[in-house]
C-alpha atoms as a PDB file:
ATOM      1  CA  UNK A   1      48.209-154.389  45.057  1.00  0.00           C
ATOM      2  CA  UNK A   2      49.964-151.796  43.137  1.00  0.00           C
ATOM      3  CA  UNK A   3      48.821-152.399  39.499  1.00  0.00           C
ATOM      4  CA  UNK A   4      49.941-150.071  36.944  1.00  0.00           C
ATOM      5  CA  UNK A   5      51.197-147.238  39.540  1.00  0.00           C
ATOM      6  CA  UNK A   6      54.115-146.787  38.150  1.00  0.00           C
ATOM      7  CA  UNK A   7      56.044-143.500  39.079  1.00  0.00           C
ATOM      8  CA  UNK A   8      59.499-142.364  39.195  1.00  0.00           C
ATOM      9  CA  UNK A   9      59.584-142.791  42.813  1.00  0.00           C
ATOM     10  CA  UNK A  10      63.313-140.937  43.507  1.00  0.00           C
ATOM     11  CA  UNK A  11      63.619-142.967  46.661  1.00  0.00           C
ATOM     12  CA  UNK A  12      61.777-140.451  49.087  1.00  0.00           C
ATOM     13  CA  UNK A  13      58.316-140.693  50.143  1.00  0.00           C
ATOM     14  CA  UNK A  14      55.703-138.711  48.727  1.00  0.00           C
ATOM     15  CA  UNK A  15      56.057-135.272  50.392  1.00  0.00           C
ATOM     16  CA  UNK A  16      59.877-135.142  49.895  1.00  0.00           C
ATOM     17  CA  UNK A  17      59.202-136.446  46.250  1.00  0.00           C
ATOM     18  CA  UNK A  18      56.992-133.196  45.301  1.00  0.00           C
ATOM     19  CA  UNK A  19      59.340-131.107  47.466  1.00  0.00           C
ATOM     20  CA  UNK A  20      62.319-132.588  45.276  1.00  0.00           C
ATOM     21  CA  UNK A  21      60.183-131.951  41.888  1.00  0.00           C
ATOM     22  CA  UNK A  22      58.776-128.374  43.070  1.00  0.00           C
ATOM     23  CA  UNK A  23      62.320-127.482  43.271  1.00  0.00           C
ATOM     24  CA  UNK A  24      63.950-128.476  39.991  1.00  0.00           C
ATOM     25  CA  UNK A  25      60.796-126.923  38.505  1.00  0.00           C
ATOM     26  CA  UNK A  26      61.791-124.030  39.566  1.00  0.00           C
ATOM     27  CA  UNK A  27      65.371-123.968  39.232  1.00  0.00           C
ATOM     28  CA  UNK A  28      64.406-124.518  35.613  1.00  0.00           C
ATOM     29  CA  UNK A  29      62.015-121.699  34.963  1.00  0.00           C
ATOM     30  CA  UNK A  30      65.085-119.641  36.749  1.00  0.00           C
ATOM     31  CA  UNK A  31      68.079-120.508  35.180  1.00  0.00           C
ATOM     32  CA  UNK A  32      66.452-122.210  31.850  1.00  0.00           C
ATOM     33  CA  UNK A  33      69.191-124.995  31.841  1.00  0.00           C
ATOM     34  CA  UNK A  34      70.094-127.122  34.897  1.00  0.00           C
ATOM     35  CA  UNK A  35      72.531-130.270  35.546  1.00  0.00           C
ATOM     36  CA  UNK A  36      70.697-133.295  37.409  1.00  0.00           C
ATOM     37  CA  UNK A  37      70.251-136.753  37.647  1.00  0.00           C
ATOM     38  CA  UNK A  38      68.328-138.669  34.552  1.00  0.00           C
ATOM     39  CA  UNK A  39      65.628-140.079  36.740  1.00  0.00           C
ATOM     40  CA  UNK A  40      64.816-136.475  38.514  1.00  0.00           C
ATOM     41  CA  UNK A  41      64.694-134.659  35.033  1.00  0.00           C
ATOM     42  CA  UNK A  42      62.567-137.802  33.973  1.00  0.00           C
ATOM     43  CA  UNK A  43      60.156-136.826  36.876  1.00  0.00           C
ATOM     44  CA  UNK A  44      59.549-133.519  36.480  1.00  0.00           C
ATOM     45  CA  UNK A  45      59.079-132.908  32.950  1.00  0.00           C
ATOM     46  CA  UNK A  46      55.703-133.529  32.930  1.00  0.00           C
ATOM     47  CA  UNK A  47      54.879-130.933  35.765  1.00  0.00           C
ATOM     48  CA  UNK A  48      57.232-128.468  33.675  1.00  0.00           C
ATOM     49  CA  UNK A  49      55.353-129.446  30.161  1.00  0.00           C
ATOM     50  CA  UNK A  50      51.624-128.974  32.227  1.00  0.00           C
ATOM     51  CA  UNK A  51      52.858-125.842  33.493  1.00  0.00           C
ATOM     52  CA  UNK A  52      53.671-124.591  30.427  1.00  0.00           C
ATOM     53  CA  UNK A  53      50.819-125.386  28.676  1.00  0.00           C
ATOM     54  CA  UNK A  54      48.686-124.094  31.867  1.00  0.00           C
ATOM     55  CA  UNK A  55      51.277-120.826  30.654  1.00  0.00           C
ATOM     56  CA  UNK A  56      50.013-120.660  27.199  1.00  0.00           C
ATOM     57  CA  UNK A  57      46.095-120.715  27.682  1.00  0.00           C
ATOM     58  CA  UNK A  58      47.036-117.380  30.178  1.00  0.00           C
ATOM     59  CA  UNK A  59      43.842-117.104  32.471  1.00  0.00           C
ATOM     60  CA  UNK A  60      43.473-116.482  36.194  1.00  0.00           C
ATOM     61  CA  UNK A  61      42.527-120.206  36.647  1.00  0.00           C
ATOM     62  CA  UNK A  62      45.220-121.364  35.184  1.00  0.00           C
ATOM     63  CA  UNK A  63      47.478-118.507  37.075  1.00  0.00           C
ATOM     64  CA  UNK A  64      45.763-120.087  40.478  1.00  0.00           C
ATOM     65  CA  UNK A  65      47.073-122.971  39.511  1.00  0.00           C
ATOM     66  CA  UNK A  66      50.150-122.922  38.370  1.00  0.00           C
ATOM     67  CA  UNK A  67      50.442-120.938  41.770  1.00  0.00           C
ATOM     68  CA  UNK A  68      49.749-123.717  43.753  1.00  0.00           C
ATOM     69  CA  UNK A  69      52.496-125.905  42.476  1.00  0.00           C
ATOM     70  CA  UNK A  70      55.117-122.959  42.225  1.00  0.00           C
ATOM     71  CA  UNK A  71      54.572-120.945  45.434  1.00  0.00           C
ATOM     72  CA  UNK A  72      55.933-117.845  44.204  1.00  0.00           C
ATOM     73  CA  UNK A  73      53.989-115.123  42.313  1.00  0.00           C
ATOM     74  CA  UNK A  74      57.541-114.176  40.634  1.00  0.00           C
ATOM     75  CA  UNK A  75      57.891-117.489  39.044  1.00  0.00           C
ATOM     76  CA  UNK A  76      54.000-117.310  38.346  1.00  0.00           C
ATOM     77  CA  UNK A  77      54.685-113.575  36.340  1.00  0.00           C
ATOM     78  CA  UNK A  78      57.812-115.182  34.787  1.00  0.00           C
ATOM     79  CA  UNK A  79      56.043-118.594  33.291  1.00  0.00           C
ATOM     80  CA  UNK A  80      52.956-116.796  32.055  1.00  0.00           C
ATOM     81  CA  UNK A  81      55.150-113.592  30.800  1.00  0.00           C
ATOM     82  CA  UNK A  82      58.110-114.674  29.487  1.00  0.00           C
ATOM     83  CA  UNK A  83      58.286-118.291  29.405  1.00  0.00           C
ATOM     84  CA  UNK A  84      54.629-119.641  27.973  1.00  0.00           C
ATOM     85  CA  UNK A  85      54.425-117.045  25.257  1.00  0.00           C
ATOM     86  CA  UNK A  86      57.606-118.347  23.260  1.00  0.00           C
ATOM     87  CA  UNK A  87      56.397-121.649  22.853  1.00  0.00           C
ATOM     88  CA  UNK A  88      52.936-120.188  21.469  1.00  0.00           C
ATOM     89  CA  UNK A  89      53.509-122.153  17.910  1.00  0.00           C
ATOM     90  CA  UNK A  90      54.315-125.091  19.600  1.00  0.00           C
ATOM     91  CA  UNK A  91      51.987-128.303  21.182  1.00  0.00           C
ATOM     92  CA  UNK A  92      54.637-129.618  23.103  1.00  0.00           C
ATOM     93  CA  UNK A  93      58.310-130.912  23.564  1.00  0.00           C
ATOM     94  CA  UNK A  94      59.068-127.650  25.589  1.00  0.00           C
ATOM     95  CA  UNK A  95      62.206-129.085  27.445  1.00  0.00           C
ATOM     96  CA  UNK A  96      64.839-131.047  26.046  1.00  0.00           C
ATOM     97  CA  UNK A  97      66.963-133.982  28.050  1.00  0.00           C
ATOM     98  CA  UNK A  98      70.712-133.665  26.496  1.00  0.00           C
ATOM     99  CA  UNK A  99      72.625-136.745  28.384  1.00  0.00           C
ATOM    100  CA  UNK A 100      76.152-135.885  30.001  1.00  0.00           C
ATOM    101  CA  UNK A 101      78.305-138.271  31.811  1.00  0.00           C
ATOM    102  CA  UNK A 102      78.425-139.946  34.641  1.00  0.00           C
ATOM    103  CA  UNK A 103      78.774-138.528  38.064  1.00  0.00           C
ATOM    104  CA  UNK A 104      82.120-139.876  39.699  1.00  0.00           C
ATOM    105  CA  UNK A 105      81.169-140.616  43.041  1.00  0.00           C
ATOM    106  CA  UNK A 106      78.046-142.774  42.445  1.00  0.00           C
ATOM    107  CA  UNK A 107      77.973-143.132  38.606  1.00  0.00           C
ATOM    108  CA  UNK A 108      74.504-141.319  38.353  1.00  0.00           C
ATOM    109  CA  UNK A 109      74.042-140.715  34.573  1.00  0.00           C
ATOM    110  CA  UNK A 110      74.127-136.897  34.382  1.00  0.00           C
ATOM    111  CA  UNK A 111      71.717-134.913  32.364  1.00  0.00           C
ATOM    112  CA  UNK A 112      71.301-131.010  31.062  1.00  0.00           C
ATOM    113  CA  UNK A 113      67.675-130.635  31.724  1.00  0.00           C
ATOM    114  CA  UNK A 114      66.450-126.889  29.662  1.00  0.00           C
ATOM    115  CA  UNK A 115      64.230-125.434  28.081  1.00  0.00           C
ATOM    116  CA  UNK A 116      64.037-126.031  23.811  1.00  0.00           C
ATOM    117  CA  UNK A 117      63.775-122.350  23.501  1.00  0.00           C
ATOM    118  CA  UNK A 118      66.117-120.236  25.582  1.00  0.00           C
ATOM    119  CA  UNK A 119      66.383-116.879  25.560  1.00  0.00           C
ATOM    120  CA  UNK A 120      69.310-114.596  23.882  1.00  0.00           C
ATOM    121  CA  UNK A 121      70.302-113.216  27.514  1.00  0.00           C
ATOM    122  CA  UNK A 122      70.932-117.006  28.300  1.00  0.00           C
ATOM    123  CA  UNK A 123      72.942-117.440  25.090  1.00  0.00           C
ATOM    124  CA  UNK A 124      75.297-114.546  24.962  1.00  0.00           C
ATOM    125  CA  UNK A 125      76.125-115.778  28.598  1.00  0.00           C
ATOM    126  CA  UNK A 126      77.197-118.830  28.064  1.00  0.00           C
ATOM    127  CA  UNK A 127      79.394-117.388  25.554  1.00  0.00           C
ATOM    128  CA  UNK A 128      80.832-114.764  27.572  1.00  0.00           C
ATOM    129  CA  UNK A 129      81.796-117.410  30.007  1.00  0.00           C
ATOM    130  CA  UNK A 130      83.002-119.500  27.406  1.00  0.00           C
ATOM    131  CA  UNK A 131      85.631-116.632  26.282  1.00  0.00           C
ATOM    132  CA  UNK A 132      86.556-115.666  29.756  1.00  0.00           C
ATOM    133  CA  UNK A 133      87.519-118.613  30.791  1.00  0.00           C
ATOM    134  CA  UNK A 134      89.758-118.442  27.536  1.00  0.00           C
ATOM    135  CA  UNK A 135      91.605-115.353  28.051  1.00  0.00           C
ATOM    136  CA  UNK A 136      92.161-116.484  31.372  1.00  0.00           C
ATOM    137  CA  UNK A 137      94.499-119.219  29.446  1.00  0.00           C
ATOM    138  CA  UNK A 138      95.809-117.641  27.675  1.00  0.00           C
ATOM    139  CA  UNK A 139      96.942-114.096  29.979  1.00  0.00           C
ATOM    140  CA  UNK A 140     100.310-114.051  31.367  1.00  0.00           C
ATOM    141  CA  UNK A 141     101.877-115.016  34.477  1.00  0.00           C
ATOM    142  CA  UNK A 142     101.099-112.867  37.219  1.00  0.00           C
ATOM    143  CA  UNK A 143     102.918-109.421  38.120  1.00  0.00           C
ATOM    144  CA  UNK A 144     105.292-109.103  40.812  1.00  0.00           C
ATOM    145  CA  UNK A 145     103.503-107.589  44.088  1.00  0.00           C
ATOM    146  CA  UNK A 146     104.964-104.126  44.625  1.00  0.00           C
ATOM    147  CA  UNK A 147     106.207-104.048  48.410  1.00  0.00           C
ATOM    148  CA  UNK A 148     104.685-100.944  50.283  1.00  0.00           C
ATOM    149  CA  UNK A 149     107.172 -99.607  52.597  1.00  0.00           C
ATOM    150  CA  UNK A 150     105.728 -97.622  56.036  1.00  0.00           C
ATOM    151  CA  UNK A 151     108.034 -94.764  56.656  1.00  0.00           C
ATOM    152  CA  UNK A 152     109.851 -95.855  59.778  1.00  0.00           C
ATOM    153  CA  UNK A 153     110.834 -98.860  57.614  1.00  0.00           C
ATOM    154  CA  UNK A 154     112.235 -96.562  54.746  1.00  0.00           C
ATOM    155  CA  UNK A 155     114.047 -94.502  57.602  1.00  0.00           C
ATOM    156  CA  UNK A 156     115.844 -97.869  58.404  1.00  0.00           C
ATOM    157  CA  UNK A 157     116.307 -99.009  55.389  1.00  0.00           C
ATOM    158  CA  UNK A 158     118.510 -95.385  54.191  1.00  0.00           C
ATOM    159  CA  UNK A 159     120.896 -95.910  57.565  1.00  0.00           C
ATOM    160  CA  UNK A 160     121.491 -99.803  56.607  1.00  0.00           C
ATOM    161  CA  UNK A 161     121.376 -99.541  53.018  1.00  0.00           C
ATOM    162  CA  UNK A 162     121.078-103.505  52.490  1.00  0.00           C
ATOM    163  CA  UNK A 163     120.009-104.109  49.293  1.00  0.00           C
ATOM    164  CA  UNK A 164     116.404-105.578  49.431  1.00  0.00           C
ATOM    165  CA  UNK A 165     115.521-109.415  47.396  1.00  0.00           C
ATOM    166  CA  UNK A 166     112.704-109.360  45.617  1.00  0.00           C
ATOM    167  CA  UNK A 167     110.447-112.531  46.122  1.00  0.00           C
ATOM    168  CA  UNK A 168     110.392-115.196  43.363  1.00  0.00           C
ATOM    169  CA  UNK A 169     107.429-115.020  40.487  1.00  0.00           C
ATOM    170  CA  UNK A 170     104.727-117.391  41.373  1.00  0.00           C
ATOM    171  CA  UNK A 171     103.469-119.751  38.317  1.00  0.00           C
ATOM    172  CA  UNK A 172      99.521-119.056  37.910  1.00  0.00           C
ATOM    173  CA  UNK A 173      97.976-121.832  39.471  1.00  0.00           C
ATOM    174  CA  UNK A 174      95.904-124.329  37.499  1.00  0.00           C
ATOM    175  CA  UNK A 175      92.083-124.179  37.677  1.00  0.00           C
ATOM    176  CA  UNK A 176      90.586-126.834  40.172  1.00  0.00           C
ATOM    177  CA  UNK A 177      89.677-130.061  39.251  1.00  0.00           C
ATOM    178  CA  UNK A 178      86.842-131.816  40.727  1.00  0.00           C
ATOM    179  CA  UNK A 179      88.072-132.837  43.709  1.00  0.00           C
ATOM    180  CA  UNK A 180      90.521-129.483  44.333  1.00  0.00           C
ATOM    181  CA  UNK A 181      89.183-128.704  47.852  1.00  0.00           C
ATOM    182  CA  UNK A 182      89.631-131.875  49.337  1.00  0.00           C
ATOM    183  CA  UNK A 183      93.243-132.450  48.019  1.00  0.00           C
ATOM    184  CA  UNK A 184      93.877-129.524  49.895  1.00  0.00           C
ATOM    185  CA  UNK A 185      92.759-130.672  52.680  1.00  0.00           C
ATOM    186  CA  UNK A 186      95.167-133.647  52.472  1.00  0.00           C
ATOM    187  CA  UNK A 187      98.080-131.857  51.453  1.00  0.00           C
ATOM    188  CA  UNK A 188      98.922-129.707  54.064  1.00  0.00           C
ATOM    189  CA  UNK A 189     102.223-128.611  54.482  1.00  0.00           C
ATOM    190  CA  UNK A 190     102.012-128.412  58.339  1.00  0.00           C
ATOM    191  CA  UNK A 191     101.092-132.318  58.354  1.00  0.00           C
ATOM    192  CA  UNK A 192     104.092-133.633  56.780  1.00  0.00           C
ATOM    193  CA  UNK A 193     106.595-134.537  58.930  1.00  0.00           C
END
């Protein structure tokens, strides 16, 4: 009987389960902020919360450890360096759950799994990204290509003297949606008959 085992069980079995969690954990510790599924940010916050606090105490036991579940002595220098040491005033609640919507092919509530603290580098991305994705908006159509001519074309071009059309101004195209690649895929001009 399986009384009160209770586990986010993700639908693998165990080995691909840790694999799974040992991932996001350190995609996480990377990045600071990922996008994933409720029930897989539900599963590995406790291994992210333990590893932090394994951060904070900052001994070679705890470094041995934390190196077993990570498997990278990068990640191990990053945690214990730059990671553990802002949450020193804190006890826990060192990652946050902010809910997003649903994913559209299998209506998966999606989730922004981070850290509570990030750091300023992460910030002042996001905002740069933010504001280029603005002036892209907001820049104007695109500039005519300027034809290069070889010189045995401009030699033929002086004896005929035809007067050359320039090639209509394309619109900018609008940024992909979600599904972008595959419309294109469907839309081909040569499979139109």
């Amino acid at each position: 009987m399986r009384h009160r085992k209770s586990r986010l069980q993700l639908n693998r079995r165990t080995t691909w389960r840790n694999a799974t969690i040992k991932a996001l954990v350190q995609s996480l510790f990377v990045h600071e902020s990922i996008k994933t599924t409720l029930t897989r940010a539900k599963a590995t916050q406790p291994l992210v919360e333990k590893l932090i606090s394994w951060g904070k105490a900052n001994t070679i036991e705890k470094k041995r450890l934390a190196f077993a579940v990570l498997g990278e002595h990068k990640l191990v220098q990053l945690l214990f360096a730059d990671i553990a040491p802002r949450f020193k005033s804190r006890t826990s609640g060192f990652t946050r759950i902010l809910r997003l919507e649903n994913r559209r092919g299998d209506d998966a509530q999606m989730v922004l799994f981070q850290l509570t603290q990030l750091t300023e580098k992460a910030k002042t991305e996001k905002s740069k990204k933010k504001s280029k994705e603005q002036e892209t908006a907001e820049e104007a159509p695109v500039k005519p290509h300027e034809e290069k001519v070889h010189k045995a074309e401009a030699h033929v071009e002086e004896k005929e003297a035809k007067p050359v059309s320039e090639k209509p101004k394309k619109a900018a195209k609008p940024a992909k949606k979600f599904l972008g690649g595959i419309r294109g895929i469907f839309k081909k001009e040569r499979d139109s008959l």
